[in-house]
C-alpha atoms as a PDB file:
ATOM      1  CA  UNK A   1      -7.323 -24.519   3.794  1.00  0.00           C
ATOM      2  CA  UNK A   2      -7.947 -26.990   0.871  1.00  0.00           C
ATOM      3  CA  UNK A   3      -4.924 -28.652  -0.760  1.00  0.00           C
ATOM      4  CA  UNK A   4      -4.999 -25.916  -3.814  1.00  0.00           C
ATOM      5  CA  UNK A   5      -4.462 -22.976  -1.457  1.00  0.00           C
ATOM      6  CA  UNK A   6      -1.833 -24.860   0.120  1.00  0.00           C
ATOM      7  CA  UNK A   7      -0.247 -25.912  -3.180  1.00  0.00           C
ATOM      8  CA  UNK A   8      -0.161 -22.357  -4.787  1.00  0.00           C
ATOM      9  CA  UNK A   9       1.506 -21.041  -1.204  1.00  0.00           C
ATOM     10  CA  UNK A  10       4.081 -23.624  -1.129  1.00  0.00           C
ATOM     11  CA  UNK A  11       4.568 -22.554  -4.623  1.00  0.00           C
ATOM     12  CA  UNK A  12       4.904 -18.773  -3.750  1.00  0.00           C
ATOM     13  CA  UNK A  13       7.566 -19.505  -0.624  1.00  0.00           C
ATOM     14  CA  UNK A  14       9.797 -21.486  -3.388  1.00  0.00           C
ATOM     15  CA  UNK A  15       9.737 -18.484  -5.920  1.00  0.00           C
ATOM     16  CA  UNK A  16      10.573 -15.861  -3.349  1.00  0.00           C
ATOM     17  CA  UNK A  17      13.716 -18.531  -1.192  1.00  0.00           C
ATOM     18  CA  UNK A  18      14.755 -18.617  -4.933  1.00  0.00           C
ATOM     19  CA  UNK A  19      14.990 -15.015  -5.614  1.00  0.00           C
ATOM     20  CA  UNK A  20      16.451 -14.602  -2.213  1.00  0.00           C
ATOM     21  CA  UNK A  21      19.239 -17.048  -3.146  1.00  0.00           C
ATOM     22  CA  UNK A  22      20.019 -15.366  -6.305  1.00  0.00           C
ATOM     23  CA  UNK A  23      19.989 -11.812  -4.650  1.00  0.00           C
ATOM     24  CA  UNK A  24      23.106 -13.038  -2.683  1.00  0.00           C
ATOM     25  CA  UNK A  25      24.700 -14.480  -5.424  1.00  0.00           C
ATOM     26  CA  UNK A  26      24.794 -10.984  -7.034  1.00  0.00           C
ATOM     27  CA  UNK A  27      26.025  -9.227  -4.300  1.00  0.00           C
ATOM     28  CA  UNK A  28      29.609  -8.862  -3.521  1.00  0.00           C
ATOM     29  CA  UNK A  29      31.066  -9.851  -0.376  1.00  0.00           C
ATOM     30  CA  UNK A  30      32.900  -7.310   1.826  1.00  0.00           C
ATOM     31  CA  UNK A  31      35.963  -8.214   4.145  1.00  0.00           C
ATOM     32  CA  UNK A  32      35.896  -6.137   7.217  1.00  0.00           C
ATOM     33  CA  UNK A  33      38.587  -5.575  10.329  1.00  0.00           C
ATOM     34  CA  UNK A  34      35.912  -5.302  12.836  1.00  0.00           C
ATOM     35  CA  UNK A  35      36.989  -3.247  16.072  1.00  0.00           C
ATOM     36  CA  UNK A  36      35.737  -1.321  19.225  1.00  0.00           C
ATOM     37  CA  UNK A  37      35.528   2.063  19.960  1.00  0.00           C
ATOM     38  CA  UNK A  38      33.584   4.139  22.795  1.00  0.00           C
ATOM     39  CA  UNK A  39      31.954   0.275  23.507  1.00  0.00           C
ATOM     40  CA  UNK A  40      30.578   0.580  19.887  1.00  0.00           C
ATOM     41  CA  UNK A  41      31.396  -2.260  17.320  1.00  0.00           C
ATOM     42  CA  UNK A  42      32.778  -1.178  13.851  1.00  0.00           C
ATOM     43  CA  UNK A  43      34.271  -2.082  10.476  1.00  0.00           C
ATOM     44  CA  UNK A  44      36.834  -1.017   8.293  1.00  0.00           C
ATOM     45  CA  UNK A  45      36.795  -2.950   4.578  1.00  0.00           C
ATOM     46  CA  UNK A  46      40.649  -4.892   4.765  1.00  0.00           C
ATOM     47  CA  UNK A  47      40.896  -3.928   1.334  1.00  0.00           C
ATOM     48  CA  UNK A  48      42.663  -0.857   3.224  1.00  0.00           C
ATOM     49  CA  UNK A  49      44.482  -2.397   6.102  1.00  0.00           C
ATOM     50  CA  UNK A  50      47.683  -2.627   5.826  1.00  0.00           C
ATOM     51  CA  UNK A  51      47.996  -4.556   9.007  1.00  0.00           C
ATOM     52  CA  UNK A  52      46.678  -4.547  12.929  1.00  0.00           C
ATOM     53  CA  UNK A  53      49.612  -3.476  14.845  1.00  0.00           C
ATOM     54  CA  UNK A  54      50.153  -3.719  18.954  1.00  0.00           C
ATOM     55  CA  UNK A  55      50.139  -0.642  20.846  1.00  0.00           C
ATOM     56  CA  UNK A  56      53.286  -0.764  22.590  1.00  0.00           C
ATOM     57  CA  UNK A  57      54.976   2.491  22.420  1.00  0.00           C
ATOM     58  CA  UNK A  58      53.992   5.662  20.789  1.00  0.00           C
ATOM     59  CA  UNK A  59      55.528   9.292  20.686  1.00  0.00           C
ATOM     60  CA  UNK A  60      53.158  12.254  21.468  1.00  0.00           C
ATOM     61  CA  UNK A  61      53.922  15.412  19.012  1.00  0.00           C
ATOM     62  CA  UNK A  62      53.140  18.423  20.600  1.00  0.00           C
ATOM     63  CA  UNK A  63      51.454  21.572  18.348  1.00  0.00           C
ATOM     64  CA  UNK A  64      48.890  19.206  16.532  1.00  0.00           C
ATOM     65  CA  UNK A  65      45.309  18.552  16.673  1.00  0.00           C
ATOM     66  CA  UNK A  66      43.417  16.411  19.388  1.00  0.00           C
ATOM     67  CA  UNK A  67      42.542  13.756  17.044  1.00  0.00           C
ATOM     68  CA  UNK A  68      46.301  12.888  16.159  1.00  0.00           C
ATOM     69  CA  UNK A  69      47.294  10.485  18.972  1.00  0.00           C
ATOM     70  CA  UNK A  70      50.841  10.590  17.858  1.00  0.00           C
ATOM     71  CA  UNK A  71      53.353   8.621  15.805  1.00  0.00           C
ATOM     72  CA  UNK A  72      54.560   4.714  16.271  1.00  0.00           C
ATOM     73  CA  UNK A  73      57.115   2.892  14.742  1.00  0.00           C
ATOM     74  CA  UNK A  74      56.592   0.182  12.540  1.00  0.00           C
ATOM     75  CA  UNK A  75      59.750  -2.195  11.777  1.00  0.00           C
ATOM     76  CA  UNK A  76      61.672   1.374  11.529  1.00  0.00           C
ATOM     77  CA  UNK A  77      58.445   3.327   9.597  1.00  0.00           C
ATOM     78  CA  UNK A  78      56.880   6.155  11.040  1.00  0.00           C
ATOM     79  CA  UNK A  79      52.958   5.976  11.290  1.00  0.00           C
ATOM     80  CA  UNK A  80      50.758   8.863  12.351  1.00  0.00           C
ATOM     81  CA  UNK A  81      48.195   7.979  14.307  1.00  0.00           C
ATOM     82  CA  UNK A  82      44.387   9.276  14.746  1.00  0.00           C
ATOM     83  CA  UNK A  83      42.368   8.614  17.505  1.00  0.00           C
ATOM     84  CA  UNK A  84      38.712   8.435  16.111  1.00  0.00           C
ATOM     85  CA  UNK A  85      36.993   9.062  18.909  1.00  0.00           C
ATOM     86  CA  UNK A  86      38.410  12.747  19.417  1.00  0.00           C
ATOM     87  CA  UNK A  87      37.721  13.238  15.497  1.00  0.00           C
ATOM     88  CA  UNK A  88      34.682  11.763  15.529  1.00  0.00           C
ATOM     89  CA  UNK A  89      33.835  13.426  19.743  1.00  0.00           C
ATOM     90  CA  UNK A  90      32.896  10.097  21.152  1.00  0.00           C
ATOM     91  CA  UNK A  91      33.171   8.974  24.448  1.00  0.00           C
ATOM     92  CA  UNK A  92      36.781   8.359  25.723  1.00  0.00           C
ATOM     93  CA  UNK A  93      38.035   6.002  27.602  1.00  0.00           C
ATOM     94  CA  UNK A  94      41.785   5.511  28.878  1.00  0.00           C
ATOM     95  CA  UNK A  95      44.639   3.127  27.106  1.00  0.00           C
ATOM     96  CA  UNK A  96      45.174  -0.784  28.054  1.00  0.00           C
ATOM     97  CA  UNK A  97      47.433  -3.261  26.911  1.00  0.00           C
ATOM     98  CA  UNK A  98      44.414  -3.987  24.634  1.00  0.00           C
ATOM     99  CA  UNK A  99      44.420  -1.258  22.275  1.00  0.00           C
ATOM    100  CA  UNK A 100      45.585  -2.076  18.965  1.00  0.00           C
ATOM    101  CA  UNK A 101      46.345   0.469  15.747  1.00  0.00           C
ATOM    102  CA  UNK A 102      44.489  -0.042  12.239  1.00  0.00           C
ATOM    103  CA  UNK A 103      47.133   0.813  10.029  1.00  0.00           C
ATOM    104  CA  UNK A 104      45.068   2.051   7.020  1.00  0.00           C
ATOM    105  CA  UNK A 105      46.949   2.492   3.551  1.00  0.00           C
ATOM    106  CA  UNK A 106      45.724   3.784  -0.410  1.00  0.00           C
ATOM    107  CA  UNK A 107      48.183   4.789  -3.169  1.00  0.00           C
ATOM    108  CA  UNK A 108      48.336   8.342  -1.601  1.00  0.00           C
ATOM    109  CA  UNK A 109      48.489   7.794   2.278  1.00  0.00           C
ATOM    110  CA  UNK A 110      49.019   6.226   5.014  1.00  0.00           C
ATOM    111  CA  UNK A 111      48.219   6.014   8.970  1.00  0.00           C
ATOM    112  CA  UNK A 112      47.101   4.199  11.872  1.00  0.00           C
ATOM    113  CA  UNK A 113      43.913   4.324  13.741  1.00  0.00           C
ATOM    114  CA  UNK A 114      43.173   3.734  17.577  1.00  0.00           C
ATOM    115  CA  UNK A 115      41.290   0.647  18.096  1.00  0.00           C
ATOM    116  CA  UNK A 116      40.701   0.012  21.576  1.00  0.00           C
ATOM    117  CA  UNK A 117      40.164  -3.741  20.885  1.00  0.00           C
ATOM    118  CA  UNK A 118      39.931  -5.392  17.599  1.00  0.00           C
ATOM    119  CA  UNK A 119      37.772  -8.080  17.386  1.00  0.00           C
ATOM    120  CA  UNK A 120      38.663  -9.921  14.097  1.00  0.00           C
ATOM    121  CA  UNK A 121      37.065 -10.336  10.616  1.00  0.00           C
ATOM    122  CA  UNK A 122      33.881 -10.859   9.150  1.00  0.00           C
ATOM    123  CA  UNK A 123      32.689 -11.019   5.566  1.00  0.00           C
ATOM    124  CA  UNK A 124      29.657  -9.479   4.994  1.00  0.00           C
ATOM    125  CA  UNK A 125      27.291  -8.586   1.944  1.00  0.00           C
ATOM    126  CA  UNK A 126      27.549  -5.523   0.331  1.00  0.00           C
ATOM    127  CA  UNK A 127      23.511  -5.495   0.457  1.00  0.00           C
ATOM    128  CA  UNK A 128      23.820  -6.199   4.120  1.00  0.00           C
ATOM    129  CA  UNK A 129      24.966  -2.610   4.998  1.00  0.00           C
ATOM    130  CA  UNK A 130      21.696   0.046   5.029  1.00  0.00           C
ATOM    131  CA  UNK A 131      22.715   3.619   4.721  1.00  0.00           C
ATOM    132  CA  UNK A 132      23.195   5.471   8.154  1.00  0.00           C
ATOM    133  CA  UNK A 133      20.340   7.011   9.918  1.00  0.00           C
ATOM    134  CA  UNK A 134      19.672  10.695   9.055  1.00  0.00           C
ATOM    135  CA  UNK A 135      19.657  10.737  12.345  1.00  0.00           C
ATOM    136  CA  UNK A 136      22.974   9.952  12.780  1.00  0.00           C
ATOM    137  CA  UNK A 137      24.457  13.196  11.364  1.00  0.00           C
ATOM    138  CA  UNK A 138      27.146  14.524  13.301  1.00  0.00           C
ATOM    139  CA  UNK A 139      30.899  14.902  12.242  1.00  0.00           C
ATOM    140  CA  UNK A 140      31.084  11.299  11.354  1.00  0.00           C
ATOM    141  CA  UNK A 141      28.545  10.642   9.099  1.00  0.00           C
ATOM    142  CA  UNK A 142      30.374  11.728   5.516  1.00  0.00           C
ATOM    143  CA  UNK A 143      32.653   8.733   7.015  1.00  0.00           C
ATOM    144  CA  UNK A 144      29.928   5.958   7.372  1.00  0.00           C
ATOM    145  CA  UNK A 145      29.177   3.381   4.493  1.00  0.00           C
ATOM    146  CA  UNK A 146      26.162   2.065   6.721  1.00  0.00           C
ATOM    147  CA  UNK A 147      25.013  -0.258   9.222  1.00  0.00           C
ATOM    148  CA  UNK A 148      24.404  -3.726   8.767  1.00  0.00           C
ATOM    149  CA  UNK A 149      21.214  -5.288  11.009  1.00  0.00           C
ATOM    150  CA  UNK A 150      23.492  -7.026  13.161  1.00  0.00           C
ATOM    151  CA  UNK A 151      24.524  -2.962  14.149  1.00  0.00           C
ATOM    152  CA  UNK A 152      27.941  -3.001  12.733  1.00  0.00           C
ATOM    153  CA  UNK A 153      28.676   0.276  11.881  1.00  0.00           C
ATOM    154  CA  UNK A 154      30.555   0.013   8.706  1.00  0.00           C
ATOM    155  CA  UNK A 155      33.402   3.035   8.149  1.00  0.00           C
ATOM    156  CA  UNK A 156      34.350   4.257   4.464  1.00  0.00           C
ATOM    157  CA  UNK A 157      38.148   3.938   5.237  1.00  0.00           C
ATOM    158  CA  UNK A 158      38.844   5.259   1.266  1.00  0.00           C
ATOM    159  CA  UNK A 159      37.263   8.692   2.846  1.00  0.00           C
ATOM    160  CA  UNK A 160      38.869   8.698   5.927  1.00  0.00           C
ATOM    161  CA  UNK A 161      42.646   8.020   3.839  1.00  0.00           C
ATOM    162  CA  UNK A 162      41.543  11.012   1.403  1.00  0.00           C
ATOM    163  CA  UNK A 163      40.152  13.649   3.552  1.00  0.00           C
ATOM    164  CA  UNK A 164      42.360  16.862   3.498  1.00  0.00           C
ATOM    165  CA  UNK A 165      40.589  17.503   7.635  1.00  0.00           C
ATOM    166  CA  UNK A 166      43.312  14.639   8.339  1.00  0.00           C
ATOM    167  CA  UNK A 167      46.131  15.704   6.690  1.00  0.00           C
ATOM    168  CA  UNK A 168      48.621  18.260   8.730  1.00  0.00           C
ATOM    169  CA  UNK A 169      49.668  21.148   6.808  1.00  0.00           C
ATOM    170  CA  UNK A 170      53.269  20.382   7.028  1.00  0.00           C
ATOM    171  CA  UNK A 171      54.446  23.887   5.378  1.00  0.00           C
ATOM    172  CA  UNK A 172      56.259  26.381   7.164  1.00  0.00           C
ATOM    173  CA  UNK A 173      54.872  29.834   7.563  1.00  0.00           C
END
């Protein structure tokens, strides 16, 4: 390869690092709470988490759906709690002193989530998550944002707080 060649490829690998570097300028960064479940790794954006709360004592309330784990109480607040992998039918496995609750909040609800061990944070790029697999359809997949390469799946926690399959009817027939 004679030194033109080599100049115009050297040339070419500092035009495309450039528009690399200004591709992740552009792209917001996400802050996720990233958790287990069924020995799968996920994400929740902490834009919606209230706070990650100990699983210490909780109250089962009997006539309600699998998925709602029960209620906890939070500095004298009472917090429903789902258990995503009965929503979403994942494996289960049973409780340790590990498990922790998401407590996920908007303007219109609140509630808790079942973690069964939450790992942390970790600020991604909003570029970094690719769209589910159509393969991955299933019950969960209105509720997926993505899956970043590292296989983080990343959950929409604004669907999850406004989805009416969640919410009890709490009327009286």
């Amino acid at each position: 390869m004679n030194k033109e060649h080599r100049d115009i490829l050297r040339l070419r690998a500092l035009a495309m690092a450039r528009e690399t570097e200004e591709k992740k300028k552009d792209s917001p960064v996400i802050q996720l709470i990233t958790f287990m479940l069924a020995n799968e790794m996920y994400g929740l954006e902490s834009a919606f988490v209230r706070e990650v709360y100990p699983l210490r004592e909780f109250t089962h309330l009997p006539g309600l759906p699998p998925y709602i784990f029960g209620v906890i109480n939070v500095r004298g607040q009472i917090i429903p709690v789902i258990d995503l992998k009965k929503f979403f039918n994942l494996p289960e496995q049973g409780l340790t002193e590990l498990n922790k609750v998401i407590i996920l909040h908007n303007d219109q609800m609140e509630f808790g989530i079942l973690a069964d061990l939450v790992h942390g944070t970790q600020r991604i790029e909003s570029d970094e998550i690719r769209k589910a697999p159509h393969t991955l359809k299933g019950i969960g997949f209105e509720y997926l944002l993505g899956v970043t390469k590292d296989k983080l799946i990343v959950l929409n926690a604004g669907r999850l707080l406004n989805d009416e399959n969640i919410v009890v009817n709490d009327s009286i027939a």
